[in-house]
C-alpha atoms as a PDB file:
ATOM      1  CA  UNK A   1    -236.741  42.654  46.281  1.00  0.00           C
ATOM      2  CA  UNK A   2    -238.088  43.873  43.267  1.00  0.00           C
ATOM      3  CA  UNK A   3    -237.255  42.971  40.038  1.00  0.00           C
ATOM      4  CA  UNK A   4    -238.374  46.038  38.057  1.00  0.00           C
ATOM      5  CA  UNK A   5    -234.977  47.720  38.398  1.00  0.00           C
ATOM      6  CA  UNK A   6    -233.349  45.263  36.591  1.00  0.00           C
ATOM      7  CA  UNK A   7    -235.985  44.657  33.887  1.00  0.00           C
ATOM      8  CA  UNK A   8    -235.931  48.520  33.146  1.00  0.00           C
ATOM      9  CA  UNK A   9    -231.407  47.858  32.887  1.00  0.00           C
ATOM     10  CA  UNK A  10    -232.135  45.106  30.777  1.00  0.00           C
ATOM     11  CA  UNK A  11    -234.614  46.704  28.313  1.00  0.00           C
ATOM     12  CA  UNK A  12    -232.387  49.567  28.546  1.00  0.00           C
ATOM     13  CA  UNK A  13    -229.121  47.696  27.304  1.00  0.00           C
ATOM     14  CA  UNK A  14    -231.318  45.884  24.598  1.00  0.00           C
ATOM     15  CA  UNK A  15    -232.284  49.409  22.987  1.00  0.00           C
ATOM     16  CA  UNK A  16    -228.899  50.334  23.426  1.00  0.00           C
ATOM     17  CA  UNK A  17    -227.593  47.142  21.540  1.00  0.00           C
ATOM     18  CA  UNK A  18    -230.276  47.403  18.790  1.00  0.00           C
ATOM     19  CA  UNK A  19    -229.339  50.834  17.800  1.00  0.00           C
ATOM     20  CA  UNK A  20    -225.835  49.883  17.888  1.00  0.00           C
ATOM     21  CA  UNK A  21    -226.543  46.838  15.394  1.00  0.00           C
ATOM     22  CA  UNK A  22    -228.359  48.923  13.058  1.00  0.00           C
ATOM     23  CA  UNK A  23    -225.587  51.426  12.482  1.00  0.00           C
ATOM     24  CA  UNK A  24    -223.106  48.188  12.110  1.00  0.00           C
ATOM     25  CA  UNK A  25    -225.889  46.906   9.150  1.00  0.00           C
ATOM     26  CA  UNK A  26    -226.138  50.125   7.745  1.00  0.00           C
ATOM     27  CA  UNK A  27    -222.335  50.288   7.819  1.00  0.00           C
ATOM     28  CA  UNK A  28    -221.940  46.719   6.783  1.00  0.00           C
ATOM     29  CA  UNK A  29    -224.896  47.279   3.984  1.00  0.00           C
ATOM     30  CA  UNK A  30    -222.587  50.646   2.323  1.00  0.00           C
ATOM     31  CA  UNK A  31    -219.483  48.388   1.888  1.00  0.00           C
ATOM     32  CA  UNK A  32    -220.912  45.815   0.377  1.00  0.00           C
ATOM     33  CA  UNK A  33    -222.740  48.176  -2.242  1.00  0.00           C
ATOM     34  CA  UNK A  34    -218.974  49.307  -3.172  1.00  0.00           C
ATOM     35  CA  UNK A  35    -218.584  46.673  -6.053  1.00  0.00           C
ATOM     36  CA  UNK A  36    -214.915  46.558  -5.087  1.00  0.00           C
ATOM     37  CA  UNK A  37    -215.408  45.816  -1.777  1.00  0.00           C
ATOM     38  CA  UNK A  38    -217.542  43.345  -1.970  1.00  0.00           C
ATOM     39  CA  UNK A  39    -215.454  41.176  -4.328  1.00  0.00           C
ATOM     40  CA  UNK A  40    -212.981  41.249  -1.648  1.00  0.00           C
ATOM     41  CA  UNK A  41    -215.570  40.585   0.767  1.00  0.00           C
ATOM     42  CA  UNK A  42    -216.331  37.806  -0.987  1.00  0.00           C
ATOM     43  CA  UNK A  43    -213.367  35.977  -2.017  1.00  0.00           C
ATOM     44  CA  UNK A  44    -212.134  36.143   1.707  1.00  0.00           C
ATOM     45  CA  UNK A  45    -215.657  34.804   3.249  1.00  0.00           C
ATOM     46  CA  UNK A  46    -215.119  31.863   0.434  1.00  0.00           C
ATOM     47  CA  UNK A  47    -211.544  30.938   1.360  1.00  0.00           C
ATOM     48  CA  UNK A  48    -212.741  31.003   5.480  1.00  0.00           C
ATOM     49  CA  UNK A  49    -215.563  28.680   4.788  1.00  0.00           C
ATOM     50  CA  UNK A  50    -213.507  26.384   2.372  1.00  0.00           C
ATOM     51  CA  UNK A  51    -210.592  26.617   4.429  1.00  0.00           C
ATOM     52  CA  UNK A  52    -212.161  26.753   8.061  1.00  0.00           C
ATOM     53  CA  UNK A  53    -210.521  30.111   8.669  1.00  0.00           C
ATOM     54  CA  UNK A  54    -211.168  32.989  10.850  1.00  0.00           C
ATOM     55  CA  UNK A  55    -211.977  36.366   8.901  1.00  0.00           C
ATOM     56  CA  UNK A  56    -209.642  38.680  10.517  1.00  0.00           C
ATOM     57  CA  UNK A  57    -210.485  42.642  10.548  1.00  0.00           C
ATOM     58  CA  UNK A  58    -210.402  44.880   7.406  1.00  0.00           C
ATOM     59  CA  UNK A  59    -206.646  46.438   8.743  1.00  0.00           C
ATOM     60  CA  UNK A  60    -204.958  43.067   9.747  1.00  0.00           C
ATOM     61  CA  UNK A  61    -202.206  42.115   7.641  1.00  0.00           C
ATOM     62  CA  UNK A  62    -204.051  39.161   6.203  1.00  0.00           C
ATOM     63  CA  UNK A  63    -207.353  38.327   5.407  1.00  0.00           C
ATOM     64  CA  UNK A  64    -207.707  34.912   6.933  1.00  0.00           C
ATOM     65  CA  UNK A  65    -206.113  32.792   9.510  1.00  0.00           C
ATOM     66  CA  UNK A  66    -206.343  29.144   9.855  1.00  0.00           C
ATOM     67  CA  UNK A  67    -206.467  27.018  13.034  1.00  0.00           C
ATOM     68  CA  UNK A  68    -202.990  25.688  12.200  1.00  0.00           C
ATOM     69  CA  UNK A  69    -201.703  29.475  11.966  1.00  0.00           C
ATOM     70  CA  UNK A  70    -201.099  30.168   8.411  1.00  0.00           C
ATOM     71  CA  UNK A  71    -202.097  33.603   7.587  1.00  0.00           C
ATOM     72  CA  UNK A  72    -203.794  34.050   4.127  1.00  0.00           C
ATOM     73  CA  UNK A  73    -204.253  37.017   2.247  1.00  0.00           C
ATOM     74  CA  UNK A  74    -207.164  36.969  -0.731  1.00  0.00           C
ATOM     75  CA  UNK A  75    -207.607  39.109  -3.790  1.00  0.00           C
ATOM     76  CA  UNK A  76    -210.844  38.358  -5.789  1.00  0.00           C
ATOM     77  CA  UNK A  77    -211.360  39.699  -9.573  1.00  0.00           C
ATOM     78  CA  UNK A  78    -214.162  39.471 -11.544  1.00  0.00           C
ATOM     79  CA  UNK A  79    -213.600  39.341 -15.588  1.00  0.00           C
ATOM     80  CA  UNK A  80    -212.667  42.482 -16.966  1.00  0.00           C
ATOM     81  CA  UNK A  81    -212.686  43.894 -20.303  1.00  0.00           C
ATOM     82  CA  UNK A  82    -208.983  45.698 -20.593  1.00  0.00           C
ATOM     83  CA  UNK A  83    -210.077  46.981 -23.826  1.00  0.00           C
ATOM     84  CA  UNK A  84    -213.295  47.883 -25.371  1.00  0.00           C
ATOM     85  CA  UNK A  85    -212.369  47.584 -28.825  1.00  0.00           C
ATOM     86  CA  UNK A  86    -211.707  43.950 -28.165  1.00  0.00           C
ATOM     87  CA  UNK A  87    -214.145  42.339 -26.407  1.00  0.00           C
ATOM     88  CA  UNK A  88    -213.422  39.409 -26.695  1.00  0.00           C
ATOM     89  CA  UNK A  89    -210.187  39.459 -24.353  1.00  0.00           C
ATOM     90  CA  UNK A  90    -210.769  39.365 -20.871  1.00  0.00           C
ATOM     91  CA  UNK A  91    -208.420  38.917 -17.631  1.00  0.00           C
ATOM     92  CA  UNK A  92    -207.980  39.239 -14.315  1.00  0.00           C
ATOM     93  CA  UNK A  93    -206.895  42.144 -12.083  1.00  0.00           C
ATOM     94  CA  UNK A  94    -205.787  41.779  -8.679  1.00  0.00           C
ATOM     95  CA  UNK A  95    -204.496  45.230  -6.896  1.00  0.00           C
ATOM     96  CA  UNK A  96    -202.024  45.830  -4.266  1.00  0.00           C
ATOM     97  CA  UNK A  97    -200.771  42.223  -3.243  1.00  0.00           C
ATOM     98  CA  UNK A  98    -198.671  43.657  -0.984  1.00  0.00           C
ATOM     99  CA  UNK A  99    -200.895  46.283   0.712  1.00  0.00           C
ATOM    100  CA  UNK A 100    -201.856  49.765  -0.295  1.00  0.00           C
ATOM    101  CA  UNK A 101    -198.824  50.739   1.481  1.00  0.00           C
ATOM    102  CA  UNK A 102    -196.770  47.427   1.330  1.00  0.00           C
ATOM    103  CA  UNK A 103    -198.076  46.570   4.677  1.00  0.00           C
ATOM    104  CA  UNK A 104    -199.373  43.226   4.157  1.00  0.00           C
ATOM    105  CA  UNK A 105    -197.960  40.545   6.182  1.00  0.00           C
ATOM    106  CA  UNK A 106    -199.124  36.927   5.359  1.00  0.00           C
ATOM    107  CA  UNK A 107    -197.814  33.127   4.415  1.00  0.00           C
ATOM    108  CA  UNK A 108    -199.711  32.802   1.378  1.00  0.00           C
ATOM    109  CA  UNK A 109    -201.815  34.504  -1.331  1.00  0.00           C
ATOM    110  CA  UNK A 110    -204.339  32.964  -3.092  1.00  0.00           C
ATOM    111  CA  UNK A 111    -205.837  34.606  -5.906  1.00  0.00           C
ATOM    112  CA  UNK A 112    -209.442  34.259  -7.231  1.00  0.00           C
ATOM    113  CA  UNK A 113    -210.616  34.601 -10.418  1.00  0.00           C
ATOM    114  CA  UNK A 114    -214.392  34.543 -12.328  1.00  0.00           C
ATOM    115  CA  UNK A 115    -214.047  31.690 -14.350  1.00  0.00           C
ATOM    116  CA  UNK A 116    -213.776  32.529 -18.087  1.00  0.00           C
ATOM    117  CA  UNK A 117    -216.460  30.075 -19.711  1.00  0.00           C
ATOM    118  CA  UNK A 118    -214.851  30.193 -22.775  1.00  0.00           C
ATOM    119  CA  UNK A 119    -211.304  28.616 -21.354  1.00  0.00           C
ATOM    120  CA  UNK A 120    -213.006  26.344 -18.655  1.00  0.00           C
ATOM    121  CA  UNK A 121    -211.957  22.938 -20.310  1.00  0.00           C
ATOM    122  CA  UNK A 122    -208.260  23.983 -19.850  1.00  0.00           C
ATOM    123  CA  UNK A 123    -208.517  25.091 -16.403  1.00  0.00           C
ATOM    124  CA  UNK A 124    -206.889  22.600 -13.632  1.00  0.00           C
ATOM    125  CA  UNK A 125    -211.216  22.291 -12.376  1.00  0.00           C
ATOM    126  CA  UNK A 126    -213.293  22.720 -15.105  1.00  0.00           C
ATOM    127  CA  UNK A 127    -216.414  22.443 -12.961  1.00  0.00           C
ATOM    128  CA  UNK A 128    -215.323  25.461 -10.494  1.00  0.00           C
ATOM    129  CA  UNK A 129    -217.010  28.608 -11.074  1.00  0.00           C
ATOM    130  CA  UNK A 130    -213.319  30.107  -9.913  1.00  0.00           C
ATOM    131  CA  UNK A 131    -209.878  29.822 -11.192  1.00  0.00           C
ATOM    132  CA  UNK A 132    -207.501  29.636  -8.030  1.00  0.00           C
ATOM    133  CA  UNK A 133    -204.072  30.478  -7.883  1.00  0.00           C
ATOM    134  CA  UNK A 134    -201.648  29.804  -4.797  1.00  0.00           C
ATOM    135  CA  UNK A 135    -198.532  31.996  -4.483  1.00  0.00           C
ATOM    136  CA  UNK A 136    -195.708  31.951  -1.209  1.00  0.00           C
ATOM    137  CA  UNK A 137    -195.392  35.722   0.156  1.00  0.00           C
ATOM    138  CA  UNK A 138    -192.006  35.425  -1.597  1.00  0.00           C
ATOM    139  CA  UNK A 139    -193.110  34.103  -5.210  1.00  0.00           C
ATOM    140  CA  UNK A 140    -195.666  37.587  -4.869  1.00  0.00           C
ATOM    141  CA  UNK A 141    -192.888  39.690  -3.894  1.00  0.00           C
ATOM    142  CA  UNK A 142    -191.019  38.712  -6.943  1.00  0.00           C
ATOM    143  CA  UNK A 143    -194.288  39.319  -9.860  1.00  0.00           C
ATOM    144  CA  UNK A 144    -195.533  41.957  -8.008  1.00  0.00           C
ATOM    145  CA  UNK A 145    -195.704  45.160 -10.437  1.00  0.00           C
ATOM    146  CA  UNK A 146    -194.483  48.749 -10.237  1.00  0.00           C
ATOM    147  CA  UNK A 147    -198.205  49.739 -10.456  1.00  0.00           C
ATOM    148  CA  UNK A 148    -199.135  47.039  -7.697  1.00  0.00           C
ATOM    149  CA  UNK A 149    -200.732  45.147 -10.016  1.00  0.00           C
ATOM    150  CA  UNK A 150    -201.390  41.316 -10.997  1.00  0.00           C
ATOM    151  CA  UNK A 151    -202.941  40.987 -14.377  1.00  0.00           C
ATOM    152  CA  UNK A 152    -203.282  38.384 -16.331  1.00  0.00           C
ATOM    153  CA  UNK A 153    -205.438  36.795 -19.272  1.00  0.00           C
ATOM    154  CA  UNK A 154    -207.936  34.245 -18.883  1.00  0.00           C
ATOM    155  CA  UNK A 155    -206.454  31.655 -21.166  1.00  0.00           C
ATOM    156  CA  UNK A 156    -204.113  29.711 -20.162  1.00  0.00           C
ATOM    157  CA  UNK A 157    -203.486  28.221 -23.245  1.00  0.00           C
ATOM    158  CA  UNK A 158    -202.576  31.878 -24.677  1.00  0.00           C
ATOM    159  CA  UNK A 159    -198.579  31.783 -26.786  1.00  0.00           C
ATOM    160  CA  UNK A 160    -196.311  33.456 -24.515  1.00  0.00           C
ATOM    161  CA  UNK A 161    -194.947  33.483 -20.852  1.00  0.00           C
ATOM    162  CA  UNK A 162    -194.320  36.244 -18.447  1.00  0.00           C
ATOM    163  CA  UNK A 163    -196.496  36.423 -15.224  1.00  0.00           C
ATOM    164  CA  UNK A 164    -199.658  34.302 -17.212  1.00  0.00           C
ATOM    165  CA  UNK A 165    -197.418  31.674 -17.547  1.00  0.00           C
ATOM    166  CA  UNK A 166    -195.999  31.454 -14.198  1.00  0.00           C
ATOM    167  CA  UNK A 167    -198.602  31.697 -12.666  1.00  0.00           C
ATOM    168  CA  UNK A 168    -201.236  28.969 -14.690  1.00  0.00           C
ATOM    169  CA  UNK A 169    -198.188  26.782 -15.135  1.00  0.00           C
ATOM    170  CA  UNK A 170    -197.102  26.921 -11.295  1.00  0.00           C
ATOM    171  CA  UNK A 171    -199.640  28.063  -9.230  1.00  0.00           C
ATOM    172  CA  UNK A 172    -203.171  27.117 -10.465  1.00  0.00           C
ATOM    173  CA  UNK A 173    -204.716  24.830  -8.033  1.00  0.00           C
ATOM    174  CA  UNK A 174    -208.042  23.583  -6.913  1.00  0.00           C
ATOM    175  CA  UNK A 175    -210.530  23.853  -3.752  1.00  0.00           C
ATOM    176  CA  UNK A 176    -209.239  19.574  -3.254  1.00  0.00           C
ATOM    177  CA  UNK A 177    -205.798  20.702  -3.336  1.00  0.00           C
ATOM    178  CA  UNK A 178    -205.647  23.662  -1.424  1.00  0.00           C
ATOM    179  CA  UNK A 179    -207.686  21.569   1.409  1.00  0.00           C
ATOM    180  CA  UNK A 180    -205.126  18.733   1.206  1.00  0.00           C
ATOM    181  CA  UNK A 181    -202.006  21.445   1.014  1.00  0.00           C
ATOM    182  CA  UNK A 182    -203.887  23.347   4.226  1.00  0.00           C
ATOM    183  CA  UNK A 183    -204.739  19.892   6.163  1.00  0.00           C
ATOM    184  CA  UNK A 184    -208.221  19.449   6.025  1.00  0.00           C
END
């Protein structure tokens, strides 16, 4: 019995396979040049590493899953500059906490902001490059804007209350505490 048949199959299926994994890179390379994107990308692969989640796919109604079952969802922002004629104020935008189409289905929502170096001392971990806020699915139903929006400024310490308030006053937490709160 010769084994050429099967070599040929095998070498076959490999070429197969190859061409399949470069159109998946390629694929995989033009989301992740969508700055967007790759924010999200990137907050979600941090909370599955910190967390020891599983990344679930781009439609599911969360983001990540952990062993124990809780379903996450993740918005990352980077600092943003709402108004050029003030530079100096910066804040956070996280869109569609709910979904694009109020789809999203999940236990918790954590939030992820750039760390504003100017405010670090009066963050809850001065040392984290990332400001982290943890909200319940109902707490998120509640802030959630008309525009399906969360915005907020970078300083904590800023005079007033609203959503800012809430949510640095109630929901800031760290990478300790949200393993502790999660079990790990």
């Amino acid at each position: 019995m010769s084994s050429l048949p099967i070599q040929q199959s095998l070498l076959q299926r490999i070429a197969v396979l190859e061409l399949e994994n470069s159109r998946l890179k390629e694929r995989v390379d033009f989301l992740e040049g969508i700055p967007t994107l790759r924010a999200g990308i990137k907050g979600e692969r941090l909370i599955a590493q910190m967390l020891d989640g599983r990344l679930t796919v781009h439609t599911a109604p969360s983001d990540v899953i952990l062993t124990s079952g809780i379903r996450i969802e993740v918005k990352y922002s980077r600092l943003t500059t709402p108004n050029r004629k003030f530079t100096n104020s910066k804040r956070w935008n996280w869109a569609h906490p709910l979904g694009t189409y109020g789809g999203k289905a999940y236990d918790r929502l954590l939030l992820i902001g750039e760390a504003d170096p100017r405010f670090r001392a009066y963050y809850k971990d001065p040392a984290s490059p990332y400001v982290f806020l943890d909200l319940a699915f109902a707490v998120v139903q509640e802030i959630n804007r008309k525009d399906h929006m969360i915005q907020i400024t970078t300083d904590p310490k800023r005079k007033g209350g609203g959503t800012r308030y809430l949510l640095f006053g109630k929901h800031e937490t760290t990478v300790d505490i949200l393993k502790a709160t999660f079990g790990l």
